[in-house]
PDB file of N, CA and C in Angstrom:
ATOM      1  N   UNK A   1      35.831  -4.061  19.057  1.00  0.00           N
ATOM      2  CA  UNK A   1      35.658  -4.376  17.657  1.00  0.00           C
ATOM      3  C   UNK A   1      34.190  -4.654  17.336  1.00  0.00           C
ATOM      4  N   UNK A   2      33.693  -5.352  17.995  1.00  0.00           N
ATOM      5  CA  UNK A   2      32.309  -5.796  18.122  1.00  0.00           C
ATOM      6  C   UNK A   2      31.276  -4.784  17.598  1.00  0.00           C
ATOM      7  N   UNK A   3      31.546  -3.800  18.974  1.00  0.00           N
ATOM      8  CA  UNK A   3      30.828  -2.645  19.082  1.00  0.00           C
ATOM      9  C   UNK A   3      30.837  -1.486  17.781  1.00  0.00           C
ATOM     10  N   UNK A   4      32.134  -1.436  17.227  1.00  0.00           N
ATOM     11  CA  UNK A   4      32.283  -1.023  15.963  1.00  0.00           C
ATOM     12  C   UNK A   4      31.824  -1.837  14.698  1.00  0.00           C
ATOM     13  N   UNK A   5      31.565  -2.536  14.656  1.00  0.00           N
ATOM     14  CA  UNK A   5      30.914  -3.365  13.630  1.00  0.00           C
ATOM     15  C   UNK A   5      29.084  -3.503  13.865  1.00  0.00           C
ATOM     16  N   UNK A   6      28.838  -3.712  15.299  1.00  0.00           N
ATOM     17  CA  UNK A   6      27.560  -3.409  15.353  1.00  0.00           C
ATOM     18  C   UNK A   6      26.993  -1.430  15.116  1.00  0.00           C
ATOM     19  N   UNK A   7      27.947  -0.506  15.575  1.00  0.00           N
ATOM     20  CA  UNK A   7      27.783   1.192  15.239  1.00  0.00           C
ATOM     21  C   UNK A   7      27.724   1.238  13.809  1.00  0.00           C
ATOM     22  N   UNK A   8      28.099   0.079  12.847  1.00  0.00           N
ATOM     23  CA  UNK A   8      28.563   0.548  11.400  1.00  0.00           C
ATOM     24  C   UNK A   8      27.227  -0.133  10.885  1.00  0.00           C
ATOM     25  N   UNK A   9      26.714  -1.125  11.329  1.00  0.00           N
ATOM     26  CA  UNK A   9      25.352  -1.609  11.007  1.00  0.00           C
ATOM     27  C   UNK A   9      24.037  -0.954  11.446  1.00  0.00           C
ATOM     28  N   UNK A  10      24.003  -0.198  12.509  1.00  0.00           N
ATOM     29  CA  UNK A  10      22.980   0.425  12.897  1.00  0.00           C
ATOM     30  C   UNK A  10      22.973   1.741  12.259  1.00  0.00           C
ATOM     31  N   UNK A  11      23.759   2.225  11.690  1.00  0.00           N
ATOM     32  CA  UNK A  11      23.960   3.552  10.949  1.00  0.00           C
ATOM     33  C   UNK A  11      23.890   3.354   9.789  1.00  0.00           C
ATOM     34  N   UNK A  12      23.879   1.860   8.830  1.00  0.00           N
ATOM     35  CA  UNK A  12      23.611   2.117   7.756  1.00  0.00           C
ATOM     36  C   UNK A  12      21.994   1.488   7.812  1.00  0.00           C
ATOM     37  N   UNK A  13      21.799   0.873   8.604  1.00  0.00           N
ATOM     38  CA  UNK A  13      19.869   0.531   9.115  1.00  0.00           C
ATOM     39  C   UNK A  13      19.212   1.654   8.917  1.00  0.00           C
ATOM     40  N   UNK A  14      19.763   2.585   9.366  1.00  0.00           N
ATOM     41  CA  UNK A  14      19.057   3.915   9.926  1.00  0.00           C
ATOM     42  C   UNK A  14      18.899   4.933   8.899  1.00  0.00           C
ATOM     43  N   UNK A  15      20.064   4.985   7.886  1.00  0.00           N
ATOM     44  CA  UNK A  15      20.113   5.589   6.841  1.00  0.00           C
ATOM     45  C   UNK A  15      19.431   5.337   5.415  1.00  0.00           C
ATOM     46  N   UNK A  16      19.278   4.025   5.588  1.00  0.00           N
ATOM     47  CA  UNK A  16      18.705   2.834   4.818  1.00  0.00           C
ATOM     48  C   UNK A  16      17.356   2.946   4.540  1.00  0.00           C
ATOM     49  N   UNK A  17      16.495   3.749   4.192  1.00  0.00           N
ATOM     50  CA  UNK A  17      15.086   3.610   4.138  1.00  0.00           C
ATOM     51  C   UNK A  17      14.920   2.482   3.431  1.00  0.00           C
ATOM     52  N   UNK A  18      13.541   1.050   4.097  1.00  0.00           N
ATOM     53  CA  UNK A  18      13.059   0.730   3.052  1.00  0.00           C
ATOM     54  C   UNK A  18      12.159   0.924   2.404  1.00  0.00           C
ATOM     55  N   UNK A  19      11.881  -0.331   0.908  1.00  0.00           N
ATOM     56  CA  UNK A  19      10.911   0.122   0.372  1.00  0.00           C
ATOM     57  C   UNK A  19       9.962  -0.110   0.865  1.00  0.00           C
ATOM     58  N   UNK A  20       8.629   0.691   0.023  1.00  0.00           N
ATOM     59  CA  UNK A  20       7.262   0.352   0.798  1.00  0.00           C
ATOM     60  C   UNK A  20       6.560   0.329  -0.456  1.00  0.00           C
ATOM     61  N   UNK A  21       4.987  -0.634  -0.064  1.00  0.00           N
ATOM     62  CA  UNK A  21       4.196  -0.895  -1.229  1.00  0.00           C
ATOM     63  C   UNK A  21       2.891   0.145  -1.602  1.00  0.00           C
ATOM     64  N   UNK A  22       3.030   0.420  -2.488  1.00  0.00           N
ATOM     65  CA  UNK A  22       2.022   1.346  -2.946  1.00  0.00           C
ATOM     66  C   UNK A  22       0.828   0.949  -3.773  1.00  0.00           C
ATOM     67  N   UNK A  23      -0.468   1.491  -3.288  1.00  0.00           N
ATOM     68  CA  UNK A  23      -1.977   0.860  -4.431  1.00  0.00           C
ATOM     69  C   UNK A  23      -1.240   1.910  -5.741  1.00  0.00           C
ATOM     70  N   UNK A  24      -1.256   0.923  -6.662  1.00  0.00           N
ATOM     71  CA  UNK A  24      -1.655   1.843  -8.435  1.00  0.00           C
ATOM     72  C   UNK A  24      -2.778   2.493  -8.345  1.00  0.00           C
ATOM     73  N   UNK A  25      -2.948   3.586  -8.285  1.00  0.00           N
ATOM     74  CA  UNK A  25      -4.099   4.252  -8.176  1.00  0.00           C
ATOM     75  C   UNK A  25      -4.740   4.163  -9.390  1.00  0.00           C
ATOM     76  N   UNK A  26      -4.020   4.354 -10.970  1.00  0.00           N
ATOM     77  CA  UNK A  26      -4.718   4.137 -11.998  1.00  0.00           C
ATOM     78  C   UNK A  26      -5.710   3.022 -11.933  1.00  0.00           C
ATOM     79  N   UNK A  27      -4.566   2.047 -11.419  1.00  0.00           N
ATOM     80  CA  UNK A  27      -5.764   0.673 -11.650  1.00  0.00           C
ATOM     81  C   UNK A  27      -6.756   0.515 -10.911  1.00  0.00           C
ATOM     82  N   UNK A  28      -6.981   1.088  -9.667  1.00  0.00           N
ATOM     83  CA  UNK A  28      -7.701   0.645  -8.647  1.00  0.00           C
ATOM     84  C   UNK A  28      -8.308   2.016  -9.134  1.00  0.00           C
ATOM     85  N   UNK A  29      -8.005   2.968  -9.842  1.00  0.00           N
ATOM     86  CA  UNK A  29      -9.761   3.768 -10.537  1.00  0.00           C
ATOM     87  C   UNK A  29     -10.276   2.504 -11.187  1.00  0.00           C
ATOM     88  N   UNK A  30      -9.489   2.497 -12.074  1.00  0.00           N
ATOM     89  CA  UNK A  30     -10.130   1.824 -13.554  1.00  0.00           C
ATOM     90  C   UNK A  30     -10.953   0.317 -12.776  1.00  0.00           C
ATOM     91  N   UNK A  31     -10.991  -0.114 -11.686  1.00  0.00           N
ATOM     92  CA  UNK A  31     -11.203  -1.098 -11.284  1.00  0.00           C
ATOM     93  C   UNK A  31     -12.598  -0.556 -10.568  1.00  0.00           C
ATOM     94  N   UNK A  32     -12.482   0.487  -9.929  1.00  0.00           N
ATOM     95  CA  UNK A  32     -13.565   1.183  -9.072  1.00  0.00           C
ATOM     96  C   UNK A  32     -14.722   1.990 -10.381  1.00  0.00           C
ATOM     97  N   UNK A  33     -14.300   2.337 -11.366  1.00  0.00           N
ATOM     98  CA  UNK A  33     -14.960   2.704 -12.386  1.00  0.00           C
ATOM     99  C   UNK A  33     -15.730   2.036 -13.125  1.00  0.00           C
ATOM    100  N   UNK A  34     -14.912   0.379 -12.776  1.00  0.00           N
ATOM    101  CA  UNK A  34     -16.095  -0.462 -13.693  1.00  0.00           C
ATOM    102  C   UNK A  34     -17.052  -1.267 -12.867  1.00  0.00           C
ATOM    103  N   UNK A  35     -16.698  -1.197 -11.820  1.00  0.00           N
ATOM    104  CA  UNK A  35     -17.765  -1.370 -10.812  1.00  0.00           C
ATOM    105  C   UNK A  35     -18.857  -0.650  -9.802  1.00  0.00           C
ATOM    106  N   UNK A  36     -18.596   0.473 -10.590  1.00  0.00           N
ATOM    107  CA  UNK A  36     -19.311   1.386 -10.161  1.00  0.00           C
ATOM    108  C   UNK A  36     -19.890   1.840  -9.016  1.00  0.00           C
ATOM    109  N   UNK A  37     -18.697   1.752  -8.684  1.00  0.00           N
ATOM    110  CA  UNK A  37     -17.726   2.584  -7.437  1.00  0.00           C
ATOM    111  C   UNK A  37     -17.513   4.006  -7.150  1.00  0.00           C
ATOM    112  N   UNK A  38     -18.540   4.774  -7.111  1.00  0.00           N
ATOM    113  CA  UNK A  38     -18.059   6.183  -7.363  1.00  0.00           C
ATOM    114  C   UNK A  38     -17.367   6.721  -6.329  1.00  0.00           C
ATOM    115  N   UNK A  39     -17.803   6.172  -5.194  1.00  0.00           N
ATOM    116  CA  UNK A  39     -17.245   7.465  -3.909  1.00  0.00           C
ATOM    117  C   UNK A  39     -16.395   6.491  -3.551  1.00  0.00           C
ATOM    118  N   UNK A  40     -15.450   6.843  -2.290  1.00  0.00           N
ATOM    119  CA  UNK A  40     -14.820   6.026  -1.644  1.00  0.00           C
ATOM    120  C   UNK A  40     -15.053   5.425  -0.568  1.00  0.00           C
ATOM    121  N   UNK A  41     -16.505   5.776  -0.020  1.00  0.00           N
ATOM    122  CA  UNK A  41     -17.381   5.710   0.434  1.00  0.00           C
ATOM    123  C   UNK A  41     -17.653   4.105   0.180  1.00  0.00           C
ATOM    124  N   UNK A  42     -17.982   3.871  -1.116  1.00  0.00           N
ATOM    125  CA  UNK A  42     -18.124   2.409  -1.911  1.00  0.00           C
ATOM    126  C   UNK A  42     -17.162   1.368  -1.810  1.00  0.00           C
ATOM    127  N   UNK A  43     -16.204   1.844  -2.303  1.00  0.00           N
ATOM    128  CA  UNK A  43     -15.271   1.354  -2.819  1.00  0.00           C
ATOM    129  C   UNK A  43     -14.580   0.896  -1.386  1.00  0.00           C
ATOM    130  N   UNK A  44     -14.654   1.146  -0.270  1.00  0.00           N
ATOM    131  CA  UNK A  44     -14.190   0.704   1.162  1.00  0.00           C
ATOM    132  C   UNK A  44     -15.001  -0.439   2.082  1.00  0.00           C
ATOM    133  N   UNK A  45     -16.362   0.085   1.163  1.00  0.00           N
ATOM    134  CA  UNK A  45     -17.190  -0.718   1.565  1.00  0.00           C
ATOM    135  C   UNK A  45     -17.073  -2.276   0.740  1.00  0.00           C
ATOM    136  N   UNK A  46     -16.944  -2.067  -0.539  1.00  0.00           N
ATOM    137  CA  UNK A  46     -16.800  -3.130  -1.136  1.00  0.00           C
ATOM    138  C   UNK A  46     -15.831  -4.082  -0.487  1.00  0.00           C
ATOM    139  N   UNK A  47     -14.485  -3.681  -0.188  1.00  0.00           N
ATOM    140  CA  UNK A  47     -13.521  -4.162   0.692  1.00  0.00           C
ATOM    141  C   UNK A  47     -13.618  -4.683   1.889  1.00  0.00           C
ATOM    142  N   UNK A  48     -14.509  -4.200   2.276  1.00  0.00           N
ATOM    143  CA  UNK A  48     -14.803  -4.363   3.904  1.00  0.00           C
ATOM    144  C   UNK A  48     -13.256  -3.238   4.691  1.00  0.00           C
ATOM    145  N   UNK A  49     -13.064  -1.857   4.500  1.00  0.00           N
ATOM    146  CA  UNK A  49     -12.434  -1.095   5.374  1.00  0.00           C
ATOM    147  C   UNK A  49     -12.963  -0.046   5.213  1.00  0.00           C
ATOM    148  N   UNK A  50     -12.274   0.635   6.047  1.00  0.00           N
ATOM    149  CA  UNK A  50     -12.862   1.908   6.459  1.00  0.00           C
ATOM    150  C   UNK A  50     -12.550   2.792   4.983  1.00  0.00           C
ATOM    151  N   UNK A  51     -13.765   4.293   4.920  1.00  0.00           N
ATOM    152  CA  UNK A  51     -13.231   5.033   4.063  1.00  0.00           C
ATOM    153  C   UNK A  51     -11.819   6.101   4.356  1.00  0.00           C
ATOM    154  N   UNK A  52     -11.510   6.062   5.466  1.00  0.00           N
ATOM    155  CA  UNK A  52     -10.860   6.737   6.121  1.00  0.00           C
ATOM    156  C   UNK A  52      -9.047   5.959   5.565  1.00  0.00           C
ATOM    157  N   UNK A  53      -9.332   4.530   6.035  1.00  0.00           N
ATOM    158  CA  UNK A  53      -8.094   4.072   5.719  1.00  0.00           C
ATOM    159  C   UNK A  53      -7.851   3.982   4.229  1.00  0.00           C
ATOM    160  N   UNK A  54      -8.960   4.027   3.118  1.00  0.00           N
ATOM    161  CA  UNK A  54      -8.900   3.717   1.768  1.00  0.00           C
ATOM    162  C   UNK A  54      -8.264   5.364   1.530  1.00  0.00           C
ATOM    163  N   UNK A  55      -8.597   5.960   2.103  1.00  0.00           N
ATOM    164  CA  UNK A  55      -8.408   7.443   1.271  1.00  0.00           C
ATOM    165  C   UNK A  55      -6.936   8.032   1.995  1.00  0.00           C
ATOM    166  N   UNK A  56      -6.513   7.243   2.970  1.00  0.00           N
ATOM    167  CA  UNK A  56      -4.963   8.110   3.469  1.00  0.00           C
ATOM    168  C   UNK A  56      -4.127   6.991   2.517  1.00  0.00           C
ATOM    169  N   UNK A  57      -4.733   5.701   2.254  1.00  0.00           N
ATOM    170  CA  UNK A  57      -3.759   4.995   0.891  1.00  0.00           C
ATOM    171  C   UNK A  57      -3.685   5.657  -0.247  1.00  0.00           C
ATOM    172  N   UNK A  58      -4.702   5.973  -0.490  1.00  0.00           N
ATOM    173  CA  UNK A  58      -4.882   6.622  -1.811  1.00  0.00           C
ATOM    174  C   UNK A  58      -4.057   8.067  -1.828  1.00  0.00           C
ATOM    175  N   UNK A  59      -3.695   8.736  -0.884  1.00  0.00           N
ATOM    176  CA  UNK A  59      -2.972   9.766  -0.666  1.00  0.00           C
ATOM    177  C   UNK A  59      -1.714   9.631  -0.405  1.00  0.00           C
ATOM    178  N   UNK A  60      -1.628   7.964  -0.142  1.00  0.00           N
ATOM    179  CA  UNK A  60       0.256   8.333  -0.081  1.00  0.00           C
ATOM    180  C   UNK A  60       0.506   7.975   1.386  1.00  0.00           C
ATOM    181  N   UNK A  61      -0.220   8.795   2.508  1.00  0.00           N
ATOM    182  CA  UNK A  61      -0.290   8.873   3.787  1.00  0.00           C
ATOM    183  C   UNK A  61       0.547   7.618   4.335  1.00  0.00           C
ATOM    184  N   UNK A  62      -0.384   6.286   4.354  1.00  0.00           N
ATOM    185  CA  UNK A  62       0.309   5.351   4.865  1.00  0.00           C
ATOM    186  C   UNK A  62       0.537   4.329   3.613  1.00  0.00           C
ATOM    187  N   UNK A  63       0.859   3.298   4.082  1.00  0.00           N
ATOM    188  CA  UNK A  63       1.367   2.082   3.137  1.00  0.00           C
ATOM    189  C   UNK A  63      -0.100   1.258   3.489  1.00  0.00           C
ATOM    190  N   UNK A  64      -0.645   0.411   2.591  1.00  0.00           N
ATOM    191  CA  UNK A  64      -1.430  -1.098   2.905  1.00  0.00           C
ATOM    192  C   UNK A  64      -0.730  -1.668   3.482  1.00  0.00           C
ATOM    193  N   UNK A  65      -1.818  -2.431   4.365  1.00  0.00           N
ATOM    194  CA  UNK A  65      -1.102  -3.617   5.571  1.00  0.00           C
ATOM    195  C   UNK A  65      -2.033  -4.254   4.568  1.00  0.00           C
ATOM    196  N   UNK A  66      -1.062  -5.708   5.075  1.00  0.00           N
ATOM    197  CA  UNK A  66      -1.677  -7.148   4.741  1.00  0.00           C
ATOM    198  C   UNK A  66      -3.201  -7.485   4.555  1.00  0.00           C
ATOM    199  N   UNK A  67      -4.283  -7.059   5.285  1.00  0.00           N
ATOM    200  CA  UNK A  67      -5.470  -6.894   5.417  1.00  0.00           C
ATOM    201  C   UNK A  67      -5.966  -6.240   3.997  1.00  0.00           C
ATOM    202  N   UNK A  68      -5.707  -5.258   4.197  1.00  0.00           N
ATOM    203  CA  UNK A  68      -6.037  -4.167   3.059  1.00  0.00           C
ATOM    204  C   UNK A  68      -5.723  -4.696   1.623  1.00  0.00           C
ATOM    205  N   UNK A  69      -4.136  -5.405   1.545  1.00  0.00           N
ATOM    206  CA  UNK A  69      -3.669  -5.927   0.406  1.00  0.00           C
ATOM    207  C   UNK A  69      -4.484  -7.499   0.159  1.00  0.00           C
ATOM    208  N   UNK A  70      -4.746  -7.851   1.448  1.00  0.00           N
ATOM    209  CA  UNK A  70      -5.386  -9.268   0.730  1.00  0.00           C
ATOM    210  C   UNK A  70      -7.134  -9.454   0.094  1.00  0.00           C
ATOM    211  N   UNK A  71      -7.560  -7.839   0.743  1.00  0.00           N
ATOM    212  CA  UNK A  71      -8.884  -7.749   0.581  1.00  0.00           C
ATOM    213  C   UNK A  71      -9.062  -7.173  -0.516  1.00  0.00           C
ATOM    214  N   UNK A  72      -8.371  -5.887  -1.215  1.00  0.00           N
ATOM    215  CA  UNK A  72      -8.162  -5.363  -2.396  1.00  0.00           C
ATOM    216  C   UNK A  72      -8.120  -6.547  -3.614  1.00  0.00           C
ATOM    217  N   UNK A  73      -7.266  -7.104  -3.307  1.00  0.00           N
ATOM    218  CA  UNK A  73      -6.782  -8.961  -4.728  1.00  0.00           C
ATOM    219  C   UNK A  73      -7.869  -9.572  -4.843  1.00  0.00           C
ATOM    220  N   UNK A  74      -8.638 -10.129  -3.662  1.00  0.00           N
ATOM    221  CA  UNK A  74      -9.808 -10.720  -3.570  1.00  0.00           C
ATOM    222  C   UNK A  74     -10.751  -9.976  -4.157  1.00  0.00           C
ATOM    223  N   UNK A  75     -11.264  -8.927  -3.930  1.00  0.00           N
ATOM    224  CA  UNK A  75     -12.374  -8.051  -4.595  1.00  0.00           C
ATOM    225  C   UNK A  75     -12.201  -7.582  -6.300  1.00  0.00           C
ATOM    226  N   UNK A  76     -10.878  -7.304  -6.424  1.00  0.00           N
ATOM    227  CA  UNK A  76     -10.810  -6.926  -7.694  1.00  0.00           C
ATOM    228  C   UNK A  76     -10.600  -7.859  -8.998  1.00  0.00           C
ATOM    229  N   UNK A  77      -9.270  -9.184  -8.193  1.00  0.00           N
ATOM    230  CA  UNK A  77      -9.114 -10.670  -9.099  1.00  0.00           C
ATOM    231  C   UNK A  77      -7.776 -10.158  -9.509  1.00  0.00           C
ATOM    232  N   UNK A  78      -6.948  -9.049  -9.189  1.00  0.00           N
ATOM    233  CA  UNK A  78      -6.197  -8.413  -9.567  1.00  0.00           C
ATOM    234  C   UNK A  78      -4.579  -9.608  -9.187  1.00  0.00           C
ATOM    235  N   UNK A  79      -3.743  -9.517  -9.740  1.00  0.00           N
ATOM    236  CA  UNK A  79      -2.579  -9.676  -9.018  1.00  0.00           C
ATOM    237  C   UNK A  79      -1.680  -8.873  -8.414  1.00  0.00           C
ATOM    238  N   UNK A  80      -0.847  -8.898  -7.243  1.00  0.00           N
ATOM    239  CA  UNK A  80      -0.115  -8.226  -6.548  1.00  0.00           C
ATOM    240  C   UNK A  80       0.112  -7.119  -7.389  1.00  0.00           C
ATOM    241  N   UNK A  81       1.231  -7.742  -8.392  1.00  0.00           N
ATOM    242  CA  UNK A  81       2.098  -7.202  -9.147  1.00  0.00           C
ATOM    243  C   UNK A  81       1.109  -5.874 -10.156  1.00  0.00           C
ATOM    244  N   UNK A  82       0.267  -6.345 -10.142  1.00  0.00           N
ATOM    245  CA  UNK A  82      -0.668  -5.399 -11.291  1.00  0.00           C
ATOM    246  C   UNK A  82      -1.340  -4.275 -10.059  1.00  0.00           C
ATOM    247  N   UNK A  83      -1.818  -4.511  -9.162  1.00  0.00           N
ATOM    248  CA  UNK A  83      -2.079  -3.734  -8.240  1.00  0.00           C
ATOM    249  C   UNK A  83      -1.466  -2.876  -7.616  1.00  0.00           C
ATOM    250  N   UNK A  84      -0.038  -3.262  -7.082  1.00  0.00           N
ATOM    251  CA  UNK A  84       0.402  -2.573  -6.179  1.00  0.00           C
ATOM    252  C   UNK A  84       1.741  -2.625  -6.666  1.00  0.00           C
ATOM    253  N   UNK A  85       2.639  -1.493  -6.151  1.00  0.00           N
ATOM    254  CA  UNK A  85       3.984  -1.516  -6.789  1.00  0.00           C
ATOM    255  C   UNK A  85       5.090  -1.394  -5.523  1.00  0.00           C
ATOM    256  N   UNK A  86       6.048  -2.233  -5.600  1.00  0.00           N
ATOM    257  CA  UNK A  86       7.273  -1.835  -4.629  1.00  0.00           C
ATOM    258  C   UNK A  86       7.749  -0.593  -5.071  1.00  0.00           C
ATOM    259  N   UNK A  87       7.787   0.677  -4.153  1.00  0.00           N
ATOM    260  CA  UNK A  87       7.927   2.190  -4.533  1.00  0.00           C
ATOM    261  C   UNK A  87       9.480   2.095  -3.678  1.00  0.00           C
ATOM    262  N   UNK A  88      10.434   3.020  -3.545  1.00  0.00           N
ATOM    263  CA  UNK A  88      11.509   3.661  -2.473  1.00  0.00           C
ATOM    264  C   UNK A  88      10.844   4.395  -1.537  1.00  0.00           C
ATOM    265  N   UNK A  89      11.125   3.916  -0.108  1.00  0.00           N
ATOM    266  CA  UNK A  89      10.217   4.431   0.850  1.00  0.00           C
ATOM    267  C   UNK A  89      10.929   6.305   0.746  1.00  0.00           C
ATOM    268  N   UNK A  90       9.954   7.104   1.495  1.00  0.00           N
ATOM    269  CA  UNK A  90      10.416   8.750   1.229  1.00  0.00           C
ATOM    270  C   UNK A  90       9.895   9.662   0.534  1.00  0.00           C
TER     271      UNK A  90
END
């Protein structure tokens, strides 16, 4: 029984994508635009990360880690919620 109740939980885990958080790209132009931020080059630098990791966010590629999200809020004054959006992972 066990084992069937743990097979019925790991199959809906598995099926289950979660969500993941995404930069608003609008805002984080409009944020990089008024700070005159042109490349991403800048704009990573301003952050303190790489341009490499700013630009596979900006593409979708990966999700922000914690780092990225706490350094983005700090630099811009932004809140979570205005910055970044809970998306459906996929």
């Amino acid at each position: 029984m066990h084992a069937l109740l743990y097979d019925a939980c790991m199959t809906t885990a598995q099926t289950t994508p979660a969500p993941a958080i995404r930069l608003r790209i609008d805002v984080w132009n409009t944020w990089a635009s008024s700070e005159n931020l042109a490349s991403e080059t800048a704009q990573a630098r301003r952050i303190g990360h790489s341009q490499t990791t700013l630009n596979r966010i900006l593409r979708g590629e990966v999700a922000p880690g914690e780092k990225f999200i706490a350094a983005a809020l700090a630099a811009t004054g932004a809140k979570f919620e205005d910055l970044f959006e809970i998306a459906e992972a996929g």
